[in-house]
Protein backbone atom coordinates (compact mmCIF):
# COMPACT_ATOMS: atom_id res chain seq x y z
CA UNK A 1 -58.14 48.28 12.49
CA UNK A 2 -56.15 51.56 12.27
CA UNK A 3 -52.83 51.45 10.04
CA UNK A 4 -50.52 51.69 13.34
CA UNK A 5 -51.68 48.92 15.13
CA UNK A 6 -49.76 46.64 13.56
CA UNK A 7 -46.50 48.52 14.77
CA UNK A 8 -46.98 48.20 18.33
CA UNK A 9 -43.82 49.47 21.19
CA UNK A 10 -42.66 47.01 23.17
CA UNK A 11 -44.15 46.81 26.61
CA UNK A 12 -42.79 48.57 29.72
CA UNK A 13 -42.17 45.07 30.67
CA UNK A 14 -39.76 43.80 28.23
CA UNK A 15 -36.24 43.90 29.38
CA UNK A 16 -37.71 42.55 33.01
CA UNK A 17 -39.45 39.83 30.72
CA UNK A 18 -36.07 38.68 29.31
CA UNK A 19 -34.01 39.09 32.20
CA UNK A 20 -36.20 36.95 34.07
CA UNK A 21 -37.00 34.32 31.53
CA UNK A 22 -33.10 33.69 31.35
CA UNK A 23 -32.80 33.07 35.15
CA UNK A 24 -35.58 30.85 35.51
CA UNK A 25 -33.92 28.51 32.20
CA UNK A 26 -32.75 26.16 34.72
CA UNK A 27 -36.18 25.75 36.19
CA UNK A 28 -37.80 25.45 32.91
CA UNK A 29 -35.73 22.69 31.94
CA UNK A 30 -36.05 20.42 35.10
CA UNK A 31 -39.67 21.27 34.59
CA UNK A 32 -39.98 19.53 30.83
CA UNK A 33 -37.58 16.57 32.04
CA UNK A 34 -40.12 15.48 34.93
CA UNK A 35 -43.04 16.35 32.94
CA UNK A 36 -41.47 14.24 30.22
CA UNK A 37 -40.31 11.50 32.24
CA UNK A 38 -44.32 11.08 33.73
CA UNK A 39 -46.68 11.44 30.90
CA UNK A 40 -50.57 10.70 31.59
CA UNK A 41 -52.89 10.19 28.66
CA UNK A 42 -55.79 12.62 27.87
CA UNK A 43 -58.10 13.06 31.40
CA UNK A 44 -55.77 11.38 32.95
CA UNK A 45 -53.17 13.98 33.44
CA UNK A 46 -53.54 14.04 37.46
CA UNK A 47 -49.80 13.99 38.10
CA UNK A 48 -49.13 17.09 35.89
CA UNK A 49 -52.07 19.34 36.99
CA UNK A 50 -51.27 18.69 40.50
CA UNK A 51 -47.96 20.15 39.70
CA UNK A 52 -49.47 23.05 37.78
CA UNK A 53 -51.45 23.68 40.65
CA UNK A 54 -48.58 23.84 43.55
CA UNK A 55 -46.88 25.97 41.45
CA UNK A 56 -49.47 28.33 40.28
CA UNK A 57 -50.38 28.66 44.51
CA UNK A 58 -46.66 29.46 45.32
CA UNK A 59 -46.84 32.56 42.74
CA UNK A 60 -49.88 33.86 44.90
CA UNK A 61 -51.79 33.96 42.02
CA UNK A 62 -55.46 35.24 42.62
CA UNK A 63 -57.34 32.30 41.83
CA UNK A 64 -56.60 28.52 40.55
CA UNK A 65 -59.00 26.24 39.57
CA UNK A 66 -58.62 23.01 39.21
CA UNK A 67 -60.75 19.83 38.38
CA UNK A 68 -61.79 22.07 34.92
CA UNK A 69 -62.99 19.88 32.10
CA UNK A 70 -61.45 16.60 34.76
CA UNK A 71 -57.97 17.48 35.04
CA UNK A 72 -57.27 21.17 34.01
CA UNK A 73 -56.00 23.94 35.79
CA UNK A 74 -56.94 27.60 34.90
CA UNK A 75 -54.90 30.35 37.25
CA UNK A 76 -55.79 33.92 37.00
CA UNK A 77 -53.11 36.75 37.50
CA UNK A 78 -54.69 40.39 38.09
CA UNK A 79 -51.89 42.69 37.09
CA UNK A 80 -51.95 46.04 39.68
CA UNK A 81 -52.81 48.09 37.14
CA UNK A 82 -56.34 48.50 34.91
CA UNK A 83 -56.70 46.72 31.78
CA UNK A 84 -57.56 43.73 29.54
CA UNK A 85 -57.52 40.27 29.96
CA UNK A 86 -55.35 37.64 27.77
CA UNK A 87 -55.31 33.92 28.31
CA UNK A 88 -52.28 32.05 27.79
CA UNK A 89 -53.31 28.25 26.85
CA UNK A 90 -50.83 24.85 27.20
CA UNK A 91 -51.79 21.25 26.79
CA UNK A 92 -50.80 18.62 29.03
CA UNK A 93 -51.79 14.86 27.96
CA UNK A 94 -49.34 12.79 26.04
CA UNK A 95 -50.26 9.79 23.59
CA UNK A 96 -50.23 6.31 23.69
CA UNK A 97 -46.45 5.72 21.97
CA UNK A 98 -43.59 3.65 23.06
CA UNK A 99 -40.65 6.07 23.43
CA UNK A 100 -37.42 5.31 21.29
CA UNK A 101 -35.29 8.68 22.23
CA UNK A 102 -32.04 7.70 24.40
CA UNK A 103 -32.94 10.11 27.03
CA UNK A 104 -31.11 10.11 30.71
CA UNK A 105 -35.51 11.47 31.44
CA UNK A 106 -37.09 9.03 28.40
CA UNK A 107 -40.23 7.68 29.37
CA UNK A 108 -40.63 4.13 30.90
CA UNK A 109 -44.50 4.59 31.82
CA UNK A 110 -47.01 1.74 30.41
CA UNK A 111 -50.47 1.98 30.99
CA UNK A 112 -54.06 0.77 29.89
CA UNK A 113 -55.70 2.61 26.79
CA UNK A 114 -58.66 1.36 24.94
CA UNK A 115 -58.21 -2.44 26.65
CA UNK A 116 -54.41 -2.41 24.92
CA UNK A 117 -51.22 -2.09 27.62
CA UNK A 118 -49.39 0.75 25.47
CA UNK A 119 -46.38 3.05 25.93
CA UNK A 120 -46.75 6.66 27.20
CA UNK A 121 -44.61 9.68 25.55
CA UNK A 122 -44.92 13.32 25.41
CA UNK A 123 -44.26 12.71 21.61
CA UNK A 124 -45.63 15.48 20.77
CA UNK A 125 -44.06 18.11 22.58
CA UNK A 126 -46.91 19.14 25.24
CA UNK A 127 -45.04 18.64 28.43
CA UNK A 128 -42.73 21.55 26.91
CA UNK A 129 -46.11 23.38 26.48
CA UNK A 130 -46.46 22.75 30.04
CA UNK A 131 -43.43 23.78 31.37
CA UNK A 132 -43.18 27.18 29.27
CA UNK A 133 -46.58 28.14 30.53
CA UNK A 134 -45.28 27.43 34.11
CA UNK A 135 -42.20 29.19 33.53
CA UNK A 136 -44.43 32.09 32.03
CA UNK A 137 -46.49 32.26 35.26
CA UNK A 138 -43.58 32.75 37.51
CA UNK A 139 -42.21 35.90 35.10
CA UNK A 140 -45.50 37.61 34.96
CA UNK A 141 -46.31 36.97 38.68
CA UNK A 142 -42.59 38.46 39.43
CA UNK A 143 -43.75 41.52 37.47
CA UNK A 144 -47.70 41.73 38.36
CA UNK A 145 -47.10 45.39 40.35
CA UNK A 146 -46.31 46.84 36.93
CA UNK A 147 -49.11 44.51 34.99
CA UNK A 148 -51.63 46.34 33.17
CA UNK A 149 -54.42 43.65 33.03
CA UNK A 150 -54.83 40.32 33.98
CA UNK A 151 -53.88 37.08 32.56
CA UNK A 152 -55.13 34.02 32.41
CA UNK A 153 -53.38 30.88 32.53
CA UNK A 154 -55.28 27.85 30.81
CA UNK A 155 -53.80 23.91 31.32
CA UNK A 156 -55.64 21.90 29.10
CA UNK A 157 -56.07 17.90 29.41
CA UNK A 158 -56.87 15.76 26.81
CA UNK A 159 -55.81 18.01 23.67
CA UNK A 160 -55.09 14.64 21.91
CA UNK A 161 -58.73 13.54 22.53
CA UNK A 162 -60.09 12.08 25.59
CA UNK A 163 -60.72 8.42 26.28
CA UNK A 164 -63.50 6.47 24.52
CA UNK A 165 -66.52 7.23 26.01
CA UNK A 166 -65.77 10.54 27.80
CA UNK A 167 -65.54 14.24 26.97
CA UNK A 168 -62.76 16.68 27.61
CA UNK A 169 -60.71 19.22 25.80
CA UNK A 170 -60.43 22.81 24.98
CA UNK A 171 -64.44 22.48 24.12
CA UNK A 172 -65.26 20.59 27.74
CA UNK A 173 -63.33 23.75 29.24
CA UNK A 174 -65.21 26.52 27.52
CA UNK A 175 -68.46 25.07 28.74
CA UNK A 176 -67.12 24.54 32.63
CA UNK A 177 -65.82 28.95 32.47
CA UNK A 178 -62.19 28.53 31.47
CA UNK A 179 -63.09 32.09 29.51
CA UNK A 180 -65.10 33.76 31.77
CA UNK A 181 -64.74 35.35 35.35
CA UNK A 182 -63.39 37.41 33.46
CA UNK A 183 -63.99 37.33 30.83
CA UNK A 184 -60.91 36.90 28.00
CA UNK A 185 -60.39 39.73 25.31
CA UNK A 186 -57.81 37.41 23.12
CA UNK A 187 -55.66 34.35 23.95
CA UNK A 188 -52.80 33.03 22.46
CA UNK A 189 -51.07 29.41 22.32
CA UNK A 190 -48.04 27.88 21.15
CA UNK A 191 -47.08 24.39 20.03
CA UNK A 192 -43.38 23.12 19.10
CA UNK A 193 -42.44 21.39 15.73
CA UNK A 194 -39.88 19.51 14.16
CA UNK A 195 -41.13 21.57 10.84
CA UNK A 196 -39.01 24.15 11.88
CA UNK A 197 -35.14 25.08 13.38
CA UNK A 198 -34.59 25.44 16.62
CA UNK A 199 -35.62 29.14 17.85
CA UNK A 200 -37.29 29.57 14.61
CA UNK A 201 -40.86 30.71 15.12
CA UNK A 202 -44.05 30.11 12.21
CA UNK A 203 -47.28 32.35 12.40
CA UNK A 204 -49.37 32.75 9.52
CA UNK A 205 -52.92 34.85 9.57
CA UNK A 206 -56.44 32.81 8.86
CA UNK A 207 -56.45 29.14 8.61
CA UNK A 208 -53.33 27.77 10.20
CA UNK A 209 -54.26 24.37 10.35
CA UNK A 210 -56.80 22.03 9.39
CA UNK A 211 -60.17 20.51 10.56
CA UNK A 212 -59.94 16.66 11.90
CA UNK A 213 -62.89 14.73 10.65
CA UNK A 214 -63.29 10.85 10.98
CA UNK A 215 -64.96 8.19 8.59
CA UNK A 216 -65.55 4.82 8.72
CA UNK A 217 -67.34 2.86 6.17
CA UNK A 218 -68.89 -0.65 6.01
CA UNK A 219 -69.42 -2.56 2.95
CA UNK A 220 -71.38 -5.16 3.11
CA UNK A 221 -71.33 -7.92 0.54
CA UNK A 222 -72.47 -11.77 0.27
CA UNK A 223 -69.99 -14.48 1.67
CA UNK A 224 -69.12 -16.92 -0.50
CA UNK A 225 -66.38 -19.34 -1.85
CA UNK A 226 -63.92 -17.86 -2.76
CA UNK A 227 -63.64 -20.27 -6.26
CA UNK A 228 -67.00 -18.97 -7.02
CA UNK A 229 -66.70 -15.59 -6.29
CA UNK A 230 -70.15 -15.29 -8.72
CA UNK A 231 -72.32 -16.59 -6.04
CA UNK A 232 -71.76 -13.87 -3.96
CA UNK A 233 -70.96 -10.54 -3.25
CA UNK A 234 -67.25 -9.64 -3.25
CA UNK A 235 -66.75 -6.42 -0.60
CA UNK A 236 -63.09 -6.75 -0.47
CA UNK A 237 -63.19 -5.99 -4.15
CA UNK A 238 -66.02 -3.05 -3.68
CA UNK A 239 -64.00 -1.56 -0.93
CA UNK A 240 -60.88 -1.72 -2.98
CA UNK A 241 -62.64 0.41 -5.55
CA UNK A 242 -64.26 2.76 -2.80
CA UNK A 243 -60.50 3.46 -1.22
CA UNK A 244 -59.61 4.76 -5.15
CA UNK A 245 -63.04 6.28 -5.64
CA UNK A 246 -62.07 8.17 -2.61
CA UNK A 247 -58.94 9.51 -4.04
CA UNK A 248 -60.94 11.30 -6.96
CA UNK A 249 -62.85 13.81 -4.63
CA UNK A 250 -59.86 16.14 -3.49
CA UNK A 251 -57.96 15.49 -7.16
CA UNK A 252 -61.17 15.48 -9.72
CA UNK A 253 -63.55 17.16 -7.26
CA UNK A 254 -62.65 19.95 -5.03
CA UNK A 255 -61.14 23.68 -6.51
CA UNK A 256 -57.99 23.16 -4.56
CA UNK A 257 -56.85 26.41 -5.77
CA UNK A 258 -59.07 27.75 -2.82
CA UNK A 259 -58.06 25.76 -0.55
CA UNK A 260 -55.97 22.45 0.20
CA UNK A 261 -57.67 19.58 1.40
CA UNK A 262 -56.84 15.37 2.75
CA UNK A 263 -59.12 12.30 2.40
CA UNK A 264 -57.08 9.37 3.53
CA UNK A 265 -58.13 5.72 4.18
CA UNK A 266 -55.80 4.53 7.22
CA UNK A 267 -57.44 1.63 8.22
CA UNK A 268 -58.99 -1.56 6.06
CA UNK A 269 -60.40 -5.01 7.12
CA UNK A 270 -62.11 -8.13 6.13
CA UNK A 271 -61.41 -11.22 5.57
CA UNK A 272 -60.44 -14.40 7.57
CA UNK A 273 -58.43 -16.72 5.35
CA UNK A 274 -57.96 -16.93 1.46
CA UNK A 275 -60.69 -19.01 0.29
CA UNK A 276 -63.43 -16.91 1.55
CA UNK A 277 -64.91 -13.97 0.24
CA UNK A 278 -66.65 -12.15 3.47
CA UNK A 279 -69.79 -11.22 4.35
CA UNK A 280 -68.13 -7.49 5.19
CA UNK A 281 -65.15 -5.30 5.03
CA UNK A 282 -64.94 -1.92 7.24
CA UNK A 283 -62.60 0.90 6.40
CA UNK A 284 -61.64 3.93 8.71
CA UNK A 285 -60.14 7.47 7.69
CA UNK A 286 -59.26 10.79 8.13
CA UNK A 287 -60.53 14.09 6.38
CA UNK A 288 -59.31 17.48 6.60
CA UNK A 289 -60.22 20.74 5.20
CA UNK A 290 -59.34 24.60 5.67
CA UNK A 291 -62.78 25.71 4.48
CA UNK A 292 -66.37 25.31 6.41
CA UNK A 293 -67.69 24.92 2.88
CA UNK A 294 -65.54 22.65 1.24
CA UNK A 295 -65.20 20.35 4.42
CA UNK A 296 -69.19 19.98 4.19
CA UNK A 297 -68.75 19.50 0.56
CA UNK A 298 -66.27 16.55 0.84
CA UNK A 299 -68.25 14.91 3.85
CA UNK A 300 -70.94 14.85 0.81
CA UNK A 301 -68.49 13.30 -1.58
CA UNK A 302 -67.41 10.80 0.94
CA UNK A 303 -70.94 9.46 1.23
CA UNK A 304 -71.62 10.01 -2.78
CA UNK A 305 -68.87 8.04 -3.81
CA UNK A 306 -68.73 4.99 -1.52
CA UNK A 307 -72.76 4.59 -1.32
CA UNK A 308 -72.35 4.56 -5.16
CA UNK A 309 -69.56 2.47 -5.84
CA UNK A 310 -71.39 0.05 -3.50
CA UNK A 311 -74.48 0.13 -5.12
CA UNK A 312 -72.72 -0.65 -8.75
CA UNK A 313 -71.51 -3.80 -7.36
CA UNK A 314 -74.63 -5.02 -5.56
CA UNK A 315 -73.43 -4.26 -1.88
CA UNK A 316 -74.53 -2.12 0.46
CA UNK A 317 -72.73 0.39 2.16
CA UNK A 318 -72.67 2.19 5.61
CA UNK A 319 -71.16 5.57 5.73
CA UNK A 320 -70.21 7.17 9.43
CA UNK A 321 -68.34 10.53 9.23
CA UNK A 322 -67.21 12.14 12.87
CA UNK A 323 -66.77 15.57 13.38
CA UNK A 324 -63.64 16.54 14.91
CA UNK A 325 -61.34 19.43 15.42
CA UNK A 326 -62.80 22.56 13.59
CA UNK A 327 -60.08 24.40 10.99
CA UNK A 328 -57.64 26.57 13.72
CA UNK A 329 -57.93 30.14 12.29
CA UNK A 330 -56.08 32.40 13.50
CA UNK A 331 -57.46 36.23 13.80
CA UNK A 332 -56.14 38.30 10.92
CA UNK A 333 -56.19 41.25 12.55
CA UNK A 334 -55.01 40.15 16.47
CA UNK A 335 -52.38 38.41 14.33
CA UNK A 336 -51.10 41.34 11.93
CA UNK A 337 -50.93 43.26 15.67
CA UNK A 338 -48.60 40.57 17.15
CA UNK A 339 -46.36 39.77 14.49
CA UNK A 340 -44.12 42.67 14.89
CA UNK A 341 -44.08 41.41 18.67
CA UNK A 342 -42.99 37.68 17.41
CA UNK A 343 -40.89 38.85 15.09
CA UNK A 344 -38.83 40.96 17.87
CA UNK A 345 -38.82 38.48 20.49
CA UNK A 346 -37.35 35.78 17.38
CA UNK A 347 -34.36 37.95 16.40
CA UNK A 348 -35.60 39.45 13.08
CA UNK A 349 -37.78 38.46 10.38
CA UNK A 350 -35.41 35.60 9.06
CA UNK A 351 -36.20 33.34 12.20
CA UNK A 352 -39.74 34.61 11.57
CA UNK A 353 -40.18 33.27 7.80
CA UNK A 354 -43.48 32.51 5.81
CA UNK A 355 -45.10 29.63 7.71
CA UNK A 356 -47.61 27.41 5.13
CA UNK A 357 -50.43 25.79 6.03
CA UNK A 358 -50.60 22.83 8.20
CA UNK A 359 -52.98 19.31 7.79
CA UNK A 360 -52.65 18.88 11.40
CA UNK A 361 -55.12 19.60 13.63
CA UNK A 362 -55.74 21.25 17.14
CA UNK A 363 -58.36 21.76 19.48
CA UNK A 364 -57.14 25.15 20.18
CA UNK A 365 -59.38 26.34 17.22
CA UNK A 366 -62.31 26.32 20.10
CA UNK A 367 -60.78 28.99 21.89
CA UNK A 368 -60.79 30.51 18.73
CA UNK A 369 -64.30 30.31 18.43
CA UNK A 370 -64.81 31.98 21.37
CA UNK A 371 -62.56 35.16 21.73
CA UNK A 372 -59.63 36.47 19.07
CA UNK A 373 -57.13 34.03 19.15
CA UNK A 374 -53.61 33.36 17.51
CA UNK A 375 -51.64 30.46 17.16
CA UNK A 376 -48.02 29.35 16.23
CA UNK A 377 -44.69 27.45 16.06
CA UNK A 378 -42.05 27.27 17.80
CA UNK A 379 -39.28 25.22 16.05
CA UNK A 380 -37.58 23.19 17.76
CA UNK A 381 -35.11 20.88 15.58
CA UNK A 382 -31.40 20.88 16.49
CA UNK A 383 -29.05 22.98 14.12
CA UNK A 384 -27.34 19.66 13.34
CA UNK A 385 -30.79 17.76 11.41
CA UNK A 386 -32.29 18.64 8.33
CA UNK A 387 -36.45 20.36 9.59
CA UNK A 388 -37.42 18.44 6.53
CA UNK A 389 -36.49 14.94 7.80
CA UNK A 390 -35.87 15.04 11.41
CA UNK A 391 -38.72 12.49 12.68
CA UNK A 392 -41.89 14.66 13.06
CA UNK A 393 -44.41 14.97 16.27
CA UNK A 394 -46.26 11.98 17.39
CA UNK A 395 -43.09 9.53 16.37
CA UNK A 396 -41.64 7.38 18.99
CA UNK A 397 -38.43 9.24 18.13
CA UNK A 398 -39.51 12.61 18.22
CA UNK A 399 -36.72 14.83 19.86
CA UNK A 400 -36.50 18.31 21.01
CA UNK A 401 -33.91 20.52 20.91
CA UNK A 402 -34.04 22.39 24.57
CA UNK A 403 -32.20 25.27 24.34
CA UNK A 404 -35.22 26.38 21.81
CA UNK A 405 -37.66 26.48 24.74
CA UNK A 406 -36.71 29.82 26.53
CA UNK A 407 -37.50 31.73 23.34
CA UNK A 408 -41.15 29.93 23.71
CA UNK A 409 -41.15 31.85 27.34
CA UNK A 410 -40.18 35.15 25.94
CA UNK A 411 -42.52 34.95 22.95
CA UNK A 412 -46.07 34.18 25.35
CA UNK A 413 -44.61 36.61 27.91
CA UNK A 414 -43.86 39.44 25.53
CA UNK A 415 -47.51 38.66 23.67
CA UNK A 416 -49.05 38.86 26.96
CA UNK A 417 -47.49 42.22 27.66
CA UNK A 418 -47.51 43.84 24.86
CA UNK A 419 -51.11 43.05 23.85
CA UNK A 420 -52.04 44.60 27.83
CA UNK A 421 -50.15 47.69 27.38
CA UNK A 422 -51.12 48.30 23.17
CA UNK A 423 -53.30 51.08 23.16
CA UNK A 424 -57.25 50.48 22.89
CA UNK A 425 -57.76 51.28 19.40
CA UNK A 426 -55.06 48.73 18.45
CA UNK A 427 -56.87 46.06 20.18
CA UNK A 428 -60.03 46.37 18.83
CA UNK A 429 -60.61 43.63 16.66
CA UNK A 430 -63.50 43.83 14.03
């Protein structure tokens, strides 16, 4: 990529871009609070796309489809003026939590998930996704005469994972077109974190954050009494040894000088009462990796380890690894082009600092897959709590600090524009 691409002008668009995100603040805001106050679960999310979709029509956008990968909505914006395309991607679902925030808007919805009546929050910040993306729409739609491209607006369901037994996602929406007709040069998303201060933005180049694998392993031993444990075979003991065998792969194993890397048991049972050794015990974990290689290398270990342990104690073990989320990488190039943008639109590079890598994990790396894609942060905990402590995304108590969310607006809009007006050398991405 030439030498000057990474110092790209400001659209024509920007002072219109800021202008306009200010005035629509109020919007934005009532937007989050109803989207907050009515979360819906992965596929689910009928409520919130039908709102997408109303509002997406009222901009006269020049398509909107909806009913994409079950509940998504994907708008498309032709700009009156030759050029690219970018996609601009939110998710909508929220998870199964029992809010704990004293909100005025807190969440009082209960619903059915996996056969258990749960609590439903946006605890993890996507119905502010949702509303910045919708606030987004209405600034580029205001300023589509002077758009040099088009611009596609992506609302994905079930980001968290669809329901047991179905499919959905950023993967479901690929295959059903959400990049096609036209067809998407680069796309960028954003996701908010207590990690950060508010109106502090994190970006890094190549992995970003980390691949989502599951396990679940069953040892299976001999029942017996538990005062004879000898005339049997103990798998509460065997499994106890697997869960530390386990710890050994990323510290003994794996040259995490490449690359950091998680293997974490969260899950372990067997057992009815204390005088019986079981027949079984089951175990269920996570796994996640920043590397293709050493992901496929610890999937190995997994099975090495616990089939071996197992076998030394004269039980036999079943090893199940799921694959998840792929590592989200974001383009090093497309992403050494935008900086200068995010940088900008954050105030200078202190509310821009070095972001590290993250052991989270998001299905936006299948975009990413796809076209040239970038990812990042937007920080969202109050000037008044430590980003260190505040209670992180997916707690019950996960708060976030508003007046943050217009520089989310500013920072997709600007990216948007300033990727459609950079010149064509600057975009080409090798």
């Amino acid at each position: 990529m030439p030498a000057a691409a990474t110092a790209l002008s400001p659209s024509t668009l920007a002072a219109e871009i800021d202008r306009a995100a200010a005035a629509l603040t109020p919007q934005l805001i009532a937007w989050r609070r109803d989207i907050h106050q009515h979360p819906e679960l992965g596929n689910r999310e009928t409520r919130t796309a039908a709102l997408v979709a109303a509002h997406l029509r009222s901009l006269g956008l020049d398509e909107v489809r909806t009913g994409v990968a079950h509940t998504g909505v994907v708008g498309l914006l032709k700009g009156a003026r030759p050029g690219p395309v970018v996609a601009l991607r939110a998710d909508m679902d929220a998870l199964p939590v029992a809010e704990q925030v004293d909100l005025p808007f807190a969440s009082k919805v209960r619903t059915e998930y996996n056969g258990e009546n749960v609590g439903v929050m946006h605890a993890c910040g996507h119905d502010t996704h949702t509303a910045i993306l919708m606030t987004v729409a209405s600034v580029l739609a205001g300023l589509r005469q002077r758009l040099a491209g088009s611009v596609k607006f992506i609302f994905q369901p079930a980001e968290e994972g669809p329901p047991e037994g179905e499919r959905g996602g950023a993967e479901l929406m690929i295959e059903q077109g959400a990049l096609k007709n036209p067809e998407v040069d680069a796309i960028f998303g954003l996701h908010v974190t207590s990690m950060l201060g508010s109106e502090v933005i994190g970006v890094r180049g190549g992995p970003l954050m980390a691949s989502a694998d599951g396990f679940k392993i069953r040892v299976r031993g001999r029942q017996t009494h538990g005062a004879a444990p000898w005339r049997g075979v103990d798998p509460i003991v065997t499994a106890s040894q697997v869960v530390l065998g386990l710890q050994t792969i990323v510290s003994r194993q794996l040259d995490i000088t490449h690359e950091p890397a998680v293997v974490t048991v969260g899950a372990i049972k067997g057992g009815v009462r204390d005088n019986i050794v079981p027949d079984e015990v089951q175990m269920i974990g996570t796994i996640r990796a920043f590397d293709e290689a050493m992901r496929s290398q610890i999937h190995e270990r997994v099975r090495e380890t616990a089939e071996g342990i197992a076998g030394s104690a004269r039980a036999d073990c079943e090893v199940c690894i799921r694959r998840g989320y792929d590592v989200t990488v974001n383009d090093a190039q497309l992403t050494a082009l935008m900086r200068p943008t995010l940088e900008r639109v954050a105030g200078g590079a202190g509310r821009l600092p070095p972001m590290p890598k993250v052991t989270g994990s998001e299905d936006f790396s299948c975009f990413q897959q796809v076209v040239p894609g970038m990812f990042f942060f937007l920080g969202v905990t109050p000037a008044d709590k430590d980003a260190h402590t505040a209670e992180p995304n997916h707690s019950p108590r996960f708060y976030v600090d508003e007046s943050a969310l217009p520089l989310g607006v500013r920072a997709l809009a600007h990216l948007a524009c300033d990727y459609l007006e950079a010149p064509e050398a600057a975009r080409r991405l090798e």
